[in-house]
Protein backbone atom coordinates (compact mmCIF):
# COMPACT_ATOMS: atom_id res chain seq x y z
CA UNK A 1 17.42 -5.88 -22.20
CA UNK A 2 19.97 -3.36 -23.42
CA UNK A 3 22.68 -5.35 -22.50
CA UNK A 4 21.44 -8.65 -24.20
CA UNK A 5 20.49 -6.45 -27.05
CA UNK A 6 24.19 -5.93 -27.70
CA UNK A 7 25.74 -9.12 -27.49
CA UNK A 8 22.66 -11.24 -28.52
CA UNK A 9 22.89 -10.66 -32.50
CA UNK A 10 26.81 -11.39 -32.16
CA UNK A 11 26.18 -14.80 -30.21
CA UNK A 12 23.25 -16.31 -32.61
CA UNK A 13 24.46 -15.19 -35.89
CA UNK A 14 26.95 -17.67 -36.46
CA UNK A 15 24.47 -20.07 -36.02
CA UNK A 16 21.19 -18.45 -37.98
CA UNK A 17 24.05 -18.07 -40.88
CA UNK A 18 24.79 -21.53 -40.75
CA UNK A 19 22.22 -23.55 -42.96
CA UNK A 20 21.78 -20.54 -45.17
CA UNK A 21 22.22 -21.04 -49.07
CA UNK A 22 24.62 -18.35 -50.80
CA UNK A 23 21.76 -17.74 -53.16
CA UNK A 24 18.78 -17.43 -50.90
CA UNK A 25 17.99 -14.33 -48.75
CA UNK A 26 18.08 -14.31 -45.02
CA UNK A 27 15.05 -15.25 -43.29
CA UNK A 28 13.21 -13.01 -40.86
CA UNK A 29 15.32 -13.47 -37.79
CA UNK A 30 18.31 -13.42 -39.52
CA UNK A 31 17.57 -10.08 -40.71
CA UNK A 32 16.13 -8.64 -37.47
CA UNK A 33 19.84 -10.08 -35.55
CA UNK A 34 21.50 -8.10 -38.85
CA UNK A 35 19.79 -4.79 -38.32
CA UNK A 36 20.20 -5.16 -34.59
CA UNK A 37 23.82 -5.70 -35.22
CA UNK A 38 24.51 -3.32 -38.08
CA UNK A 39 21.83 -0.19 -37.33
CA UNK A 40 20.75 -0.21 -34.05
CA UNK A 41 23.83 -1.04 -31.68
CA UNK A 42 24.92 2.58 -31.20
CA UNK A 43 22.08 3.44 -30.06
CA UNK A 44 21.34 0.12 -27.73
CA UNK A 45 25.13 1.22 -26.42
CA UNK A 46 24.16 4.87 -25.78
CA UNK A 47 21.06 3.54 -23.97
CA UNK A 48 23.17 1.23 -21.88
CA UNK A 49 25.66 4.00 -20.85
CA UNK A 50 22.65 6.35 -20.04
CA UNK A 51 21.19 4.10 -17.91
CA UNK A 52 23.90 2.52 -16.14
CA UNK A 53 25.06 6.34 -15.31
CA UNK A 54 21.71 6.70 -14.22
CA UNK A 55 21.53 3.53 -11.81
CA UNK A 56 25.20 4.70 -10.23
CA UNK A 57 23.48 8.19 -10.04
CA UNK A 58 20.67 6.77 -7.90
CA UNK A 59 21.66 3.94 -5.85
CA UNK A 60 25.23 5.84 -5.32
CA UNK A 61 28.52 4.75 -5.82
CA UNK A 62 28.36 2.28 -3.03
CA UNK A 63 27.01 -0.22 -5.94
CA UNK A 64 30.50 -0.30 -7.29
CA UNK A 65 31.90 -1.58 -4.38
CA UNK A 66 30.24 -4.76 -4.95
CA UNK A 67 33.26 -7.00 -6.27
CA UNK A 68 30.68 -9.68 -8.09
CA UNK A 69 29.57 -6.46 -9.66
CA UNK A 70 33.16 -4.90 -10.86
CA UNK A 71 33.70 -8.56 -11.97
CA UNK A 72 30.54 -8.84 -14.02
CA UNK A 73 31.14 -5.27 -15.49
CA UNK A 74 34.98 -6.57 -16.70
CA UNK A 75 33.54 -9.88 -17.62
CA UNK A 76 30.59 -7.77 -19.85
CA UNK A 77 32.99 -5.47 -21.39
CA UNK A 78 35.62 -7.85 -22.81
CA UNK A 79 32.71 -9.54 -24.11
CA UNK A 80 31.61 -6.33 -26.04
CA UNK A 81 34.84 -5.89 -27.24
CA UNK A 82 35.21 -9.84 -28.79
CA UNK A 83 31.96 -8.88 -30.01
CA UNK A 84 32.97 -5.33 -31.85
CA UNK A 85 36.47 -6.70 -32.23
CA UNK A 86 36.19 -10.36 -33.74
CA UNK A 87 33.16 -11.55 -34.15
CA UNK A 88 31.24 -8.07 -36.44
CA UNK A 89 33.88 -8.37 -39.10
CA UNK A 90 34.07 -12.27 -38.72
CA UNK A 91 30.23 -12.01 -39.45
CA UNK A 92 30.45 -9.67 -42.02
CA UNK A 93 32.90 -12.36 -43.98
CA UNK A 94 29.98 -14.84 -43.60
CA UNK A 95 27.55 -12.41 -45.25
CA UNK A 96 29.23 -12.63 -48.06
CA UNK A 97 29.48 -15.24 -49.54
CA UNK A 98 27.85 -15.46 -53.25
CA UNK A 99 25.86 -17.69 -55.05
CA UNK A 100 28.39 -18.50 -57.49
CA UNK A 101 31.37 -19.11 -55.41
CA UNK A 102 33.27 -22.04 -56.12
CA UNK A 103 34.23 -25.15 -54.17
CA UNK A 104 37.60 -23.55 -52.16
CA UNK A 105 35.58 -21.26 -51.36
CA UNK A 106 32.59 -22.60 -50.06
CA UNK A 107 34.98 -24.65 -47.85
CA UNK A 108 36.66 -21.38 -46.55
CA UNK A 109 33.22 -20.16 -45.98
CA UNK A 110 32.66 -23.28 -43.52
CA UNK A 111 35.93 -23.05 -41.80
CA UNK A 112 35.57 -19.47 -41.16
CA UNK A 113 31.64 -20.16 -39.96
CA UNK A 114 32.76 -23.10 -37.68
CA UNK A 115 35.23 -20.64 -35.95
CA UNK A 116 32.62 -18.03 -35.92
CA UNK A 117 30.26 -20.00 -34.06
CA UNK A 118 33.44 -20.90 -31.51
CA UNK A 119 33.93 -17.74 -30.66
CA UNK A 120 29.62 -17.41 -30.26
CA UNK A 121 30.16 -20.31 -27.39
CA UNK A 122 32.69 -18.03 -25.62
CA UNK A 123 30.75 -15.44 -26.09
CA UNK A 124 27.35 -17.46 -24.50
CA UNK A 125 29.58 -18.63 -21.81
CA UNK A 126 30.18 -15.31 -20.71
CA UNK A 127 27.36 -14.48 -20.55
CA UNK A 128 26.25 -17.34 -18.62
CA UNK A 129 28.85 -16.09 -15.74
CA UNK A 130 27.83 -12.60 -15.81
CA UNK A 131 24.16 -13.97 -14.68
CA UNK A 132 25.60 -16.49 -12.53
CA UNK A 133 27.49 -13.36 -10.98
CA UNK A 134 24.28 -10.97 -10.88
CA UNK A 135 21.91 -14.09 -9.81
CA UNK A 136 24.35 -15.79 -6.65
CA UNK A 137 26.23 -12.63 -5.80
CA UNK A 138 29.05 -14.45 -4.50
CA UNK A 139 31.04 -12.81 -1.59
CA UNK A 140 34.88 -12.31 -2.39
């Protein structure tokens, strides 16, 4: 749950942003993904490191030996890092947008959502392996 509860508000944002009006507020679950994203992902990160150290800590390091494991773990952390790289200040940009911008704008606005939401399939897709990965556990 920690680990979806990083990457989830990156992935849907793009998409709860997209039929939203410049001057109405964000609904509900738009502003639940926000906090998630803005307030509550260094702590959902600190809980993720504490507990992975703690699974490695009782299983053993044996766990890491697992190759569909090291892969999911690389997979998962260039994921994190699109997320924290590209797609927090891409989603920022989206945020704000005003009520009275003008047309050129507007149109930037659209462009910038579209590749937003491109980057949000990667990011899904990703995902989608690391569970593939973690469900299969292919051997190497």
């Amino acid at each position: 749950m920690l680990a979806l509860g990083l990457l989830v508000p990156s992935i849907l944002l793009p998409f709860a942003l997209r039929g939203r009006a410049a001057d109405r507020e964000p609904g509900r679950f738009t502003r639940a993904m926000i906090r998630l994203q803005r307030d509550l992902s260094v702590v959902i990160a600190a809980g993720l490191a504490l507990t992975g150290v703690g699974l490695v800590l009782v299983i053993g390091p044996s766990v890491l030996a697992q190759p569909w494991l090291l892969l999911a773990l690389v997979v998962y952390a260039a994921d994190l890092i699109v997320a924290f790289v590209i797609q927090r200040p891409g989603l920022r940009r989206l945020l704000g947008l005003r009520s009275d911008a003008s047309d050129a704008e507007r149109a930037r606005w659209r462009l910038w959502a579209r590749r937003q939401r491109y980057v949000s399939y990667a990011m899904a897709t990703a995902v989608g392996l690391i569970a593939f990965l973690m469900t299969s556990k292919p051997k190497f």
